[in-house]
Protein backbone atom coordinates (compact mmCIF):
# COMPACT_ATOMS: atom_id res chain seq x y z
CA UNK A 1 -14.16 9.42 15.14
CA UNK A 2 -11.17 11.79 14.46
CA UNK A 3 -7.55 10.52 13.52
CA UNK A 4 -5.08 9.89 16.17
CA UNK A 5 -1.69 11.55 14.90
CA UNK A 6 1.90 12.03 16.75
CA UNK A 7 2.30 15.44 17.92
CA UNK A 8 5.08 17.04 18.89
CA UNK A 9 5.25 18.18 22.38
CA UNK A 10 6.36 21.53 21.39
CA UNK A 11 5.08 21.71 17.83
CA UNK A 12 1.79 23.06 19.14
CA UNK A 13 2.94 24.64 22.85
CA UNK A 14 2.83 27.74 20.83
CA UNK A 15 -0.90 27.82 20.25
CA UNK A 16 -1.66 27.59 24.30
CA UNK A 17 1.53 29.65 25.34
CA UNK A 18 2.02 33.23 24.76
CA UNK A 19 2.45 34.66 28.17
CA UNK A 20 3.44 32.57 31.38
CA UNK A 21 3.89 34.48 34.41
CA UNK A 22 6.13 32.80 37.03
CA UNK A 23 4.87 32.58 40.33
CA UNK A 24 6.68 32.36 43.17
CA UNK A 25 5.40 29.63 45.99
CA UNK A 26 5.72 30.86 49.87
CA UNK A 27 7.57 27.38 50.27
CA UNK A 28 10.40 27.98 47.87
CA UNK A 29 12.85 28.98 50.76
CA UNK A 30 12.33 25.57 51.88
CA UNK A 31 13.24 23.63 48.26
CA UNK A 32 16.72 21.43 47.66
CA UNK A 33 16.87 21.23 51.95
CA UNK A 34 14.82 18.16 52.55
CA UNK A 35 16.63 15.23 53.41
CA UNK A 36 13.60 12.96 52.46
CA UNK A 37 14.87 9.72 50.78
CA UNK A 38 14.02 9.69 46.80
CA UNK A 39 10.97 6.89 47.23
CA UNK A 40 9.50 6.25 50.36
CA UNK A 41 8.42 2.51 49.42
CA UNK A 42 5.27 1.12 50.45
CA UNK A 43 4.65 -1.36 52.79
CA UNK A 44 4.96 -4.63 52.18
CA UNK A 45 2.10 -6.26 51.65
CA UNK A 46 0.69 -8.74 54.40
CA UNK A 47 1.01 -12.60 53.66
CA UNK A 48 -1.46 -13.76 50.97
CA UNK A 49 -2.19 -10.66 49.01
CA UNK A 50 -0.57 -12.43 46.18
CA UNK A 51 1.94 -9.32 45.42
CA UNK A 52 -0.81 -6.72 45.21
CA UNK A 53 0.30 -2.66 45.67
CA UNK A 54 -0.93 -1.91 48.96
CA UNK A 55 0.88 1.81 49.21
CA UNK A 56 2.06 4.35 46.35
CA UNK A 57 5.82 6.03 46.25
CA UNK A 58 6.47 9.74 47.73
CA UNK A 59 8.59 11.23 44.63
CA UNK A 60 9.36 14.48 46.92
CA UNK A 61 12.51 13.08 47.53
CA UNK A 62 13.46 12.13 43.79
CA UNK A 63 11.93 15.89 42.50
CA UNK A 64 14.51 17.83 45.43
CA UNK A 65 17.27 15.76 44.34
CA UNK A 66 17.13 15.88 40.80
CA UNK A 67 14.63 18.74 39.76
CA UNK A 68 17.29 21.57 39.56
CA UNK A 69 18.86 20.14 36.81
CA UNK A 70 15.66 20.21 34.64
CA UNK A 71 15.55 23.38 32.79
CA UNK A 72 12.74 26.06 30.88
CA UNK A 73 13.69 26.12 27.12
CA UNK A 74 12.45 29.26 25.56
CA UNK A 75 12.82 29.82 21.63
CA UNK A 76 12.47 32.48 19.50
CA UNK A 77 11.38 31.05 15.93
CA UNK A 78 12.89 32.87 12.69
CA UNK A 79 10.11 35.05 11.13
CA UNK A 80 8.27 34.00 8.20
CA UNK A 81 9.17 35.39 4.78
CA UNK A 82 6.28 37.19 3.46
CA UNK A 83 6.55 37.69 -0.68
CA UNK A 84 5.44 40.64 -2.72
CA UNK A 85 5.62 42.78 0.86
CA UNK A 86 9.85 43.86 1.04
CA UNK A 87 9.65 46.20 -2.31
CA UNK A 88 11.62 43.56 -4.28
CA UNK A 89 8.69 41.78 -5.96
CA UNK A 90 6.90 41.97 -9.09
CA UNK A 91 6.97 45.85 -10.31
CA UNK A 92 3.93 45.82 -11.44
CA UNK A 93 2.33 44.78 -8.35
CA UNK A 94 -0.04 47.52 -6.89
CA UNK A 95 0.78 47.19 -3.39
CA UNK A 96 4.86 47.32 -4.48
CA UNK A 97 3.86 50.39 -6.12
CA UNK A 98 2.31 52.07 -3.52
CA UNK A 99 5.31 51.58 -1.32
CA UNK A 100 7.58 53.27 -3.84
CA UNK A 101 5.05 55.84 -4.65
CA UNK A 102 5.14 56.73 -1.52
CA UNK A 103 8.06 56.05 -0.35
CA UNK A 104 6.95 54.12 2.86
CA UNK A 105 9.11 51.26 4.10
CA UNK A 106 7.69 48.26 2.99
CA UNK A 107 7.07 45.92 5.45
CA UNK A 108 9.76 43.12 5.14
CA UNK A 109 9.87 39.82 6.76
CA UNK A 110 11.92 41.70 9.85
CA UNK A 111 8.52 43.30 10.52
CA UNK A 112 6.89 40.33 10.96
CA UNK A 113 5.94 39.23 14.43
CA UNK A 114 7.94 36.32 15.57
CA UNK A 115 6.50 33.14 16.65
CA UNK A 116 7.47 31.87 20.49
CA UNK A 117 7.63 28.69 21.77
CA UNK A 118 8.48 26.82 25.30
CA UNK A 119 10.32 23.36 25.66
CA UNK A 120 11.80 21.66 28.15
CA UNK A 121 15.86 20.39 28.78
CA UNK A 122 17.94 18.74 31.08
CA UNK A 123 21.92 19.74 31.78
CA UNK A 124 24.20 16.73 31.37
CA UNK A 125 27.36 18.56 32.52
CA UNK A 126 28.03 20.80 34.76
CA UNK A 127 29.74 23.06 32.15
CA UNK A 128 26.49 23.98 30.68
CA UNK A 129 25.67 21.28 28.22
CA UNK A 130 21.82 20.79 27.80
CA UNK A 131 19.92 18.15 26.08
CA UNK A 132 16.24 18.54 24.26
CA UNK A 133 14.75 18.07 21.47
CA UNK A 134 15.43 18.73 17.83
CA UNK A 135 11.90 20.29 17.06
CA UNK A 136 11.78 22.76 20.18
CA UNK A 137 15.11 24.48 19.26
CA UNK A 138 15.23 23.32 15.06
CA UNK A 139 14.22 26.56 13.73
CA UNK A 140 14.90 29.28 16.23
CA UNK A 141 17.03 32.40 15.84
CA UNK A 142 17.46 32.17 19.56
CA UNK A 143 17.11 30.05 22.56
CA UNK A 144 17.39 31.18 26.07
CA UNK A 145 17.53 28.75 29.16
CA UNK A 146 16.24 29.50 32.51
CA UNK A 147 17.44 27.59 35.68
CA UNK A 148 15.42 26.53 38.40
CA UNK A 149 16.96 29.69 40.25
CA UNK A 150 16.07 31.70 38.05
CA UNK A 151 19.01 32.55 35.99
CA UNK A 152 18.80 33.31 32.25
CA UNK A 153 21.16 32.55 29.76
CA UNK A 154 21.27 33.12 25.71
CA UNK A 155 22.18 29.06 24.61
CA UNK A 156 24.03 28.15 21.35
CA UNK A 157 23.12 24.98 19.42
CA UNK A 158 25.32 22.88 19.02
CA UNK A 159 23.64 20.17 17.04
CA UNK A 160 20.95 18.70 15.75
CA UNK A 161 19.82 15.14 14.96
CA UNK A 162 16.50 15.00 13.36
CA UNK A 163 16.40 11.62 12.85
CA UNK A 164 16.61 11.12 16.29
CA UNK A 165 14.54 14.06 17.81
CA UNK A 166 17.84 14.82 19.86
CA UNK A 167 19.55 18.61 20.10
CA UNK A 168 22.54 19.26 22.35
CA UNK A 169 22.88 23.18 23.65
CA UNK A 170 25.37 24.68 25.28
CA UNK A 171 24.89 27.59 27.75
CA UNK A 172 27.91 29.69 29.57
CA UNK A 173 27.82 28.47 33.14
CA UNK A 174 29.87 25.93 35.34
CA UNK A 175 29.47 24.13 38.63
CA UNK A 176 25.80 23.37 37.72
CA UNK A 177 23.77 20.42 38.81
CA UNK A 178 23.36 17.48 36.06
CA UNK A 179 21.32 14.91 36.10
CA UNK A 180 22.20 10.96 36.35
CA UNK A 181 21.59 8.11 33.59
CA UNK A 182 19.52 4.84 33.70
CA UNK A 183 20.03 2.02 31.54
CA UNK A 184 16.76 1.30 29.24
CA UNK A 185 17.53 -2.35 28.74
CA UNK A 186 16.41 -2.92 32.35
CA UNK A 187 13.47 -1.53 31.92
CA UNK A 188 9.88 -3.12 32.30
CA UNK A 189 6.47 -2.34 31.55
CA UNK A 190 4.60 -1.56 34.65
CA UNK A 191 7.71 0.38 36.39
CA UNK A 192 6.74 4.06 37.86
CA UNK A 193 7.68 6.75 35.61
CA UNK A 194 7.88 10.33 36.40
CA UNK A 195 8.45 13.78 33.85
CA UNK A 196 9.53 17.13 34.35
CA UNK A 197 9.40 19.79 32.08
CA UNK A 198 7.19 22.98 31.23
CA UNK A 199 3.63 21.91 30.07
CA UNK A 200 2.28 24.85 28.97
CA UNK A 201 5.47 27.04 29.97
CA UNK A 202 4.35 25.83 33.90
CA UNK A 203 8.39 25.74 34.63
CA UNK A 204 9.01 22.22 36.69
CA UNK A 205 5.87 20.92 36.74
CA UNK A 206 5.61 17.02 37.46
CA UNK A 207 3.24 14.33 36.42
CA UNK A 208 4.18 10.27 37.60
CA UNK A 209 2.81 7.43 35.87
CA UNK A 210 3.69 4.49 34.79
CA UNK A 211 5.93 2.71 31.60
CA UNK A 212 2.96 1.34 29.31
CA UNK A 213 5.41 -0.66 26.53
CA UNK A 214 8.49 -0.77 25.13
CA UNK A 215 10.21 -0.41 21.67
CA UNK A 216 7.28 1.29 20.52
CA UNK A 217 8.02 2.40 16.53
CA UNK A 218 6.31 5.31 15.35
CA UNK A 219 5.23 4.71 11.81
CA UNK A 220 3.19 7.44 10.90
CA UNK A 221 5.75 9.23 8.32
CA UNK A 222 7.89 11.23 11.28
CA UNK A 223 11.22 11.32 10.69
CA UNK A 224 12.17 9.15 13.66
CA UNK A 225 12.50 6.22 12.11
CA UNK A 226 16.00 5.16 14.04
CA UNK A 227 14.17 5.09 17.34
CA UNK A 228 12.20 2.78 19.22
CA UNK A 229 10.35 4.81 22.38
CA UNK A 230 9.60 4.59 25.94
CA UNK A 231 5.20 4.36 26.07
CA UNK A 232 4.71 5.90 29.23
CA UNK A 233 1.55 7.20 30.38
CA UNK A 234 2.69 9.78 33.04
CA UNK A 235 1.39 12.93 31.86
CA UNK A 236 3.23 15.26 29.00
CA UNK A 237 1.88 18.19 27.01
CA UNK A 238 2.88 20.87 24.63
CA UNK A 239 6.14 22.53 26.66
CA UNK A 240 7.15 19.34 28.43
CA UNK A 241 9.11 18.20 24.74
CA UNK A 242 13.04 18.24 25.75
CA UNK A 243 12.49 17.40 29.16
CA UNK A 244 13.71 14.14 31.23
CA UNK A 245 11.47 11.04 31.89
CA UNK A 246 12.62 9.16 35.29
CA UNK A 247 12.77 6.11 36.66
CA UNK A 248 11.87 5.61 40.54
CA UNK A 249 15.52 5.64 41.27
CA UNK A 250 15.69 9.25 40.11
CA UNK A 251 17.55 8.12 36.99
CA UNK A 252 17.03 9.55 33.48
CA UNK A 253 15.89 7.07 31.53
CA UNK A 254 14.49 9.26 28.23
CA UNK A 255 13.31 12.46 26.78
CA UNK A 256 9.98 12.92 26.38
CA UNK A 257 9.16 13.88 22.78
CA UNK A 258 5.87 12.83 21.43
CA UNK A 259 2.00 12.43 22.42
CA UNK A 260 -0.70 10.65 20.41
CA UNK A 261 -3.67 12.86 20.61
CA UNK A 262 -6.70 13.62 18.74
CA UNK A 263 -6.62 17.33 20.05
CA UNK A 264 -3.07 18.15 20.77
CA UNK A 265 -3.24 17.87 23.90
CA UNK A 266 -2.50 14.50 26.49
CA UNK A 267 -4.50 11.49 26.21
CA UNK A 268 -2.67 8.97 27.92
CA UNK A 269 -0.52 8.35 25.77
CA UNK A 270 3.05 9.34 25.11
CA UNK A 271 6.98 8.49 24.01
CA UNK A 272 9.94 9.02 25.03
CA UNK A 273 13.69 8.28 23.32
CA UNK A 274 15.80 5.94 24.99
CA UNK A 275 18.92 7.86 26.97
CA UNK A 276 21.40 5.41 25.77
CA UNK A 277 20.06 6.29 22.56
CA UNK A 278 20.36 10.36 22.40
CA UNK A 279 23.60 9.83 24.35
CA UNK A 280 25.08 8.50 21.75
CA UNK A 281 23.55 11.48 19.73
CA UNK A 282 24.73 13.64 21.75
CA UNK A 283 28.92 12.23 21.88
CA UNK A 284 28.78 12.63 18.35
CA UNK A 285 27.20 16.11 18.44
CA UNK A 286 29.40 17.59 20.84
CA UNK A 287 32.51 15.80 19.14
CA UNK A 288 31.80 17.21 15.42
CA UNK A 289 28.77 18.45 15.00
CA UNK A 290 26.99 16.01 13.18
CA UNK A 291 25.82 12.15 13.66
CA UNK A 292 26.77 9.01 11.35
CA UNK A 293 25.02 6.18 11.27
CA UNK A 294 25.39 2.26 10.36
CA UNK A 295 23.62 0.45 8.00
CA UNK A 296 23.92 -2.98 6.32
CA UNK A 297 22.51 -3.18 3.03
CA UNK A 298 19.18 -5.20 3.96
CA UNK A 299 15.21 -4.63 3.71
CA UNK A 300 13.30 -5.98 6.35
CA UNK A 301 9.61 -7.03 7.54
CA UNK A 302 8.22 -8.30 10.98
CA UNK A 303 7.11 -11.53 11.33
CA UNK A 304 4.04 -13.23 12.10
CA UNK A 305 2.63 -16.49 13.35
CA UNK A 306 2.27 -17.94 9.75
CA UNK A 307 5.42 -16.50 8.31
CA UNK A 308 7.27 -18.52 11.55
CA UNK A 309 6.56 -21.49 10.14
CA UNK A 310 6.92 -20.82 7.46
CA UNK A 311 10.18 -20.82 8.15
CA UNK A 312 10.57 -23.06 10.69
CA UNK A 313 10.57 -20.90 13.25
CA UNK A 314 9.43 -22.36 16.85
CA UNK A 315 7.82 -18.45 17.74
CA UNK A 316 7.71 -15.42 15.55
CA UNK A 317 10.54 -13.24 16.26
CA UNK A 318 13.17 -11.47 14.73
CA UNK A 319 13.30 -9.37 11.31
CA UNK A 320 13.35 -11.05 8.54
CA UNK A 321 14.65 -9.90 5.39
CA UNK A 322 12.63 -8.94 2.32
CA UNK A 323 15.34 -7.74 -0.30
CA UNK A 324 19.57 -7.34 0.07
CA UNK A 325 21.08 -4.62 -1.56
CA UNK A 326 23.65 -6.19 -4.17
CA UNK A 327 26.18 -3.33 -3.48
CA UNK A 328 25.71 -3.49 0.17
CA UNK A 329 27.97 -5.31 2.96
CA UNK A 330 24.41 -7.75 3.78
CA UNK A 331 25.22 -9.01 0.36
CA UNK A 332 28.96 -9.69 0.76
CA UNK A 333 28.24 -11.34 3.90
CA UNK A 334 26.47 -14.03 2.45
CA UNK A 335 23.10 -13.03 3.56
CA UNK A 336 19.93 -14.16 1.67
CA UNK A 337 15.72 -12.95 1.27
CA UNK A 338 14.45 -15.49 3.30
CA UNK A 339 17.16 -15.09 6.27
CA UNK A 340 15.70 -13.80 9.59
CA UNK A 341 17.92 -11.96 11.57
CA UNK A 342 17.52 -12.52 15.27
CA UNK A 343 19.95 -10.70 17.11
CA UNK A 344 22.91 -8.14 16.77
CA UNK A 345 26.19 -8.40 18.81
CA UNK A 346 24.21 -10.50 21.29
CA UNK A 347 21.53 -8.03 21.23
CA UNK A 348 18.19 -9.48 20.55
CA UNK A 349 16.00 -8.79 17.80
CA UNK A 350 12.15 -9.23 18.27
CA UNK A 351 10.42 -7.18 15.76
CA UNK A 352 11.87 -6.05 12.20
CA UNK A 353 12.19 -2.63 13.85
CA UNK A 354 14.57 -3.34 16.33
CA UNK A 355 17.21 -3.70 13.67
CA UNK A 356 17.56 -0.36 12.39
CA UNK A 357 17.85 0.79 15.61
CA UNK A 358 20.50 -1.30 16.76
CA UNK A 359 22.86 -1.08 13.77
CA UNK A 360 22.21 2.36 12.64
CA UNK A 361 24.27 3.24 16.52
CA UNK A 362 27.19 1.27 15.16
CA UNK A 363 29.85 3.26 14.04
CA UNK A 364 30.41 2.55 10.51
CA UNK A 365 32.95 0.29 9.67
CA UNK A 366 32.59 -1.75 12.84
CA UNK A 367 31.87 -5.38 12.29
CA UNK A 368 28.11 -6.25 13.14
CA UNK A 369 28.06 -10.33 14.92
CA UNK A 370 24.33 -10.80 12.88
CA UNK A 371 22.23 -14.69 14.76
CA UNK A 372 20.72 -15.81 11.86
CA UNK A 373 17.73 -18.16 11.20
CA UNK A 374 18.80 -19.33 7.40
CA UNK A 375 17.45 -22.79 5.67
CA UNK A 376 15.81 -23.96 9.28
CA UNK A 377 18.93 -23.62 11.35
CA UNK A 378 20.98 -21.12 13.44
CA UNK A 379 24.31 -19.72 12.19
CA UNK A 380 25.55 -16.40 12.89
CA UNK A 381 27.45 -14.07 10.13
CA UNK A 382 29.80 -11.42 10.67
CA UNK A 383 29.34 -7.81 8.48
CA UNK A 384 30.91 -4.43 7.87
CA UNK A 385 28.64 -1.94 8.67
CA UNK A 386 28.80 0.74 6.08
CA UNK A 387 27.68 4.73 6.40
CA UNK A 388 24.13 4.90 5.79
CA UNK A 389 24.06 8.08 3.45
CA UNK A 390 20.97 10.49 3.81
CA UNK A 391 19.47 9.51 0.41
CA UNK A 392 16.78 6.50 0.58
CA UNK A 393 17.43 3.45 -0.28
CA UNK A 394 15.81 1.86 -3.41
CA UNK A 395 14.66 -1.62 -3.61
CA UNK A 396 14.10 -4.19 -6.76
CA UNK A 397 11.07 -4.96 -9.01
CA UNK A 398 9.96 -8.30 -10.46
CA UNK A 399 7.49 -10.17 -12.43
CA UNK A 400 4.99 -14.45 -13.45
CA UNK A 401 2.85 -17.12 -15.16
CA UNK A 402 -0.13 -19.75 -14.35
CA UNK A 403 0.91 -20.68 -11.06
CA UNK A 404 -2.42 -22.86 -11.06
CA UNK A 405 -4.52 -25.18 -8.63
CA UNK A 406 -2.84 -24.37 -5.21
CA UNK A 407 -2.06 -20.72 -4.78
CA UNK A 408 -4.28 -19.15 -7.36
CA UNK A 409 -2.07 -17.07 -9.45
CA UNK A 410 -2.33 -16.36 -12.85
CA UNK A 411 1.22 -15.66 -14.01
CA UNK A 412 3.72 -14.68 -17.01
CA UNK A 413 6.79 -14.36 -17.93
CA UNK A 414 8.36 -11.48 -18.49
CA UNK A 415 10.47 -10.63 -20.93
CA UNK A 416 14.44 -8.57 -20.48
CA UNK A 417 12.59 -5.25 -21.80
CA UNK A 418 10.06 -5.37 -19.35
CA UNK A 419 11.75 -6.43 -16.43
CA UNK A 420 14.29 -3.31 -17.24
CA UNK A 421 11.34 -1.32 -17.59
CA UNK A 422 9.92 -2.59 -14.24
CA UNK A 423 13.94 -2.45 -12.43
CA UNK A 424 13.54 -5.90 -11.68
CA UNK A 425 15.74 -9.71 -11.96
CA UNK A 426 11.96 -11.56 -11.48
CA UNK A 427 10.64 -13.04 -14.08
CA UNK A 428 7.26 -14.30 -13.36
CA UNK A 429 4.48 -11.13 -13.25
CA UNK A 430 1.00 -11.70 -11.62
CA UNK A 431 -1.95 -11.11 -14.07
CA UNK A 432 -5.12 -12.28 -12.04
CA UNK A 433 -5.32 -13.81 -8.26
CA UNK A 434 -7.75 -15.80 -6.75
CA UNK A 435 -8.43 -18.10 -3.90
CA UNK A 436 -5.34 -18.29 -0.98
CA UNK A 437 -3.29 -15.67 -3.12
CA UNK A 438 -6.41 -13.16 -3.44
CA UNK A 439 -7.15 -13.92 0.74
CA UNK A 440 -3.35 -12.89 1.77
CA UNK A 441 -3.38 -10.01 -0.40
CA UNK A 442 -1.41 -10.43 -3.74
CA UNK A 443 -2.32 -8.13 -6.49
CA UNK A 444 -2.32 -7.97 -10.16
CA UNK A 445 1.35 -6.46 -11.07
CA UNK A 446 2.06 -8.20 -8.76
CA UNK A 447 5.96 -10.09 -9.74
CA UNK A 448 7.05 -13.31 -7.72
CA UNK A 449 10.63 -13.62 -6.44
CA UNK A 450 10.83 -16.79 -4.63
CA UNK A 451 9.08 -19.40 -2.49
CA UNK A 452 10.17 -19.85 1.81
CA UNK A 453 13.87 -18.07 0.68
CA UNK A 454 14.06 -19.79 -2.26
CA UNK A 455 13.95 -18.03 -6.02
CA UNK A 456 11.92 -18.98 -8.71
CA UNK A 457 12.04 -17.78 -12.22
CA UNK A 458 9.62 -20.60 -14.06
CA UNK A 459 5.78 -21.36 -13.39
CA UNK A 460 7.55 -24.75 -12.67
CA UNK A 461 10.17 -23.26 -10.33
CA UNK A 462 7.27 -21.92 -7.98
CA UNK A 463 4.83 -25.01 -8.58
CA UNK A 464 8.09 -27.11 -7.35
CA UNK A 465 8.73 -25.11 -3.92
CA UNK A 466 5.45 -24.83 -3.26
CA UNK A 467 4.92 -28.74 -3.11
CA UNK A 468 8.23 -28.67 -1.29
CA UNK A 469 6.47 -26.23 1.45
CA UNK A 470 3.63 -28.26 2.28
CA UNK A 471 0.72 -26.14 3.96
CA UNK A 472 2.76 -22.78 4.95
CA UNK A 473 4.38 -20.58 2.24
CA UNK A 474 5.87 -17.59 2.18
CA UNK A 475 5.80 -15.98 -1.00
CA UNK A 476 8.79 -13.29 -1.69
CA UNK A 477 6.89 -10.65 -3.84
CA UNK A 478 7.79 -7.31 -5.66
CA UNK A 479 5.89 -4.59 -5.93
CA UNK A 480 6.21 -0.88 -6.98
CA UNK A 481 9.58 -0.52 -5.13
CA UNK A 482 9.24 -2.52 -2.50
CA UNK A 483 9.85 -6.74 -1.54
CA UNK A 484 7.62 -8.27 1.04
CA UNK A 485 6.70 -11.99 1.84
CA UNK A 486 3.02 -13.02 2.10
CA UNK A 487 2.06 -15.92 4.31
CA UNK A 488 -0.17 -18.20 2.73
CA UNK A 489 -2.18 -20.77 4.16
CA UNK A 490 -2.44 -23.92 1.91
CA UNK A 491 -3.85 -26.47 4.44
């Protein structure tokens, strides 16, 4: 079977659009005039049917209401450079030569054809301000908007967030018709969904389904790693990136950005930001250009079943924390590898990815209220968010000795050269693994750090804490650049 990657909606609309002719419907004349309610709701189903749906929603309503601020985005992308064809490469390349010989204008990377692409938007004020995505307008040298009556206009960019998938343009009209805003947090798996955009350059075209799941990360190396996304299953294909996903109450509750797809095209499956997410994007956009985000110094992992009680955790939840950065504000708050973080100004956290999405909105230099699980009880710490710089952040290395009987580890010391060598403060380095080590997936190179949040630097140190853990441990461990804890299972 074939890979399932993230596409981009409009990374590949280019392959299936190159001409789109517009038709015009004999029942335009009659659009924007109905005064159908939004959702016509079904009928309530008769006594005993135990809740089932017994009618579906009319979205005619919702579409005539809020359709005409849902715009075509059309780019045009900058043309590819082509070396050793502009006359300015090596001289003693024959086709240079010829050109000069010759004297015929070489054909220079203005002679290239340019590449096209379609998107989708949605107008957020009526002074012209558009939202869409980062990768339909990222590279082009221009961007026009079309209206749903028809009117053209040449758009300026005003920013771009790549981290966030989120562009805000800006087109030269007033008195135009926006859309309204839904809140995210109220939303629930199950709950109709509907999009509107340009699949395929098919200008307002719209496909209903419903919200699959929630907080969805995408970790498959994009660069949206700040965002947690709306699953939705309502249909979305190349040309429909930009555009607005909807809840039944005609609110816009996210932009649809990404499909997972073995072909490139739909498959039931596809993501859209959060709106309270790209607004924030797009206030700091349209206020300077650029977006800052929050961070606090800390690495983080999920947690499962066995690392819960591991640390004494009733259910697995929150992120807990793998390594602190001893520069960082984490670190001058007090907070420890072992601590879970469970929630963030009153926000919870239930997986380790919720937490950079959460604090990186912050505005730096706001204080972060962090719940924290620490040594089996609840506290709760403040911190100073700081401004989490575009460079990535680099964690610690470590190192052991004959851990013996329970675990199976074979460890060693290791002495100051090496752990400078290996950038690391552990001091015990794994040289063979067997038994309940091998089964949760240590490794040779291994290098212990501690034992359920504690630190260990001797073979006795860890053969102490593990006695003290009983039959669940969680063992901090280093390796290459990164700190994660492995759940063992000693009973």
């Amino acid at each position: 079977m074939g890979n399932i990657r993230t596409w981009s909606l409009a990374a590949v609309a280019g392959i299936f659009v190159m001409v789109v002719a517009h038709q015009s419907s004999n029942a335009d004349a009659g659009l924007g005039q109905s005064s159908a309610p939004l959702v016509v709701a079904a009928a309530s189903p008769p006594s005993g049917s135990g809740g089932r749906v017994t009618g579906l929603p009319d979205f005619s309503g919702l579409v005539a209401e809020a359709g005409g601020a849902v715009v075509n985005v059309s780019v045009t992308e900058k043309a590819p450079k082509i070396p050793g064809l502009n006359g300015q490469g090596d001289g003693d390349d024959p086709l240079s030569q010829f050109f000069r010989r010759f004297q015929v204008p070489a054909p220079g990377p203005e002679r290239t054809p340019p590449s096209r692409g379609v998107g989708s938007g949605f107008i957020v004020s009526p002074d012209g301000y558009v939202l869409t995505n980062a990768h339909v307008v990222a590279d082009a040298s221009e961007v026009i908007v079309m209206l749903t009556d028809r009117r053209e206009f040449t758009a300026k960019v005003v920013g771009i967030d790549k981290a966030s998938d989120v562009a805000l343009i800006k087109i030269a009209a007033t008195g135009l018709p926006t859309v309204r805003f839904g809140d995210p947090s109220k939303l629930r798996p199950g709950q109709w969904a509907i999009a509107i955009g340009s699949p395929f350059g098919f200008e307002n075209s719209v496909t209903a389904g419903v919200i699959s799941a929630l907080g969805r990360p995408l970790i498959d190396g994009s660069s949206t790693s700040y965002v947690t996304f709306i699953q939705t299953d309502a249909a979305v294909n190349p040309g429909n990136s930009g555009g607005p996903l909807f809840n039944i109450d005609g609110e816009v509750i996210g932009i649809n950005s990404q499909i997972y797809s073995r072909t490139g095209g739909y498959m039931g499956v596809s993501f859209a930001i959060p709106i309270d997410l790209a607004l924030n994007v797009k206030d700091q956009l349209q206020k300077s250009g650029k977006v800052m985000r929050s961070r606090i110094g800390v690495s983080v992992q999920d947690i499962r079943q066995q690392l819960a009680l591991s640390f004494g955790l009733t259910t697995p939840h929150g992120a807990l924390i793998s390594s602190v950065d001893p520069t960082g504000p984490g670190d001058k708050a007090g907070l420890k590898t072992g601590d879970v973080i469970t929630s963030v100004n009153g926000r919870n956290i239930d997986h380790s990815w919720d937490l950079p999405a959460i604090v990186s909105q912050l505005p730096p230099g706001s204080q972060a209220r962090l719940g924290i699980w620490h040594d089996r009880k609840a506290t709760e710490v403040s911190v100073k968010t700081v401004l989490l710089e575009d460079t990535p952040s680099q964690a610690a290395r470590s190192a052991g000795e004959d851990g013996g009987g329970k675990l199976g580890l074979v460890l060693r010391s290791l002495q100051p050269n090496e752990q400078q060598e290996l950038r690391t403060k552990g001091r015990l380095l794994v040289e063979d693994v067997t038994g309940p080590a091998l089964a949760a997936g240590l490794q040779p190179g291994d290098v212990v750090l501690g034992v359920n949040g504690v630190g260990v630097a001797t073979v006795a140190d860890l053969k102490r804490e593990v006695a003290r853990a009983g039959h669940n441990v969680a063992l901090l461990v280093q390796r290459e650049d990164a700190q994660t804890y492995f759940p063992i299972d000693l009973g």
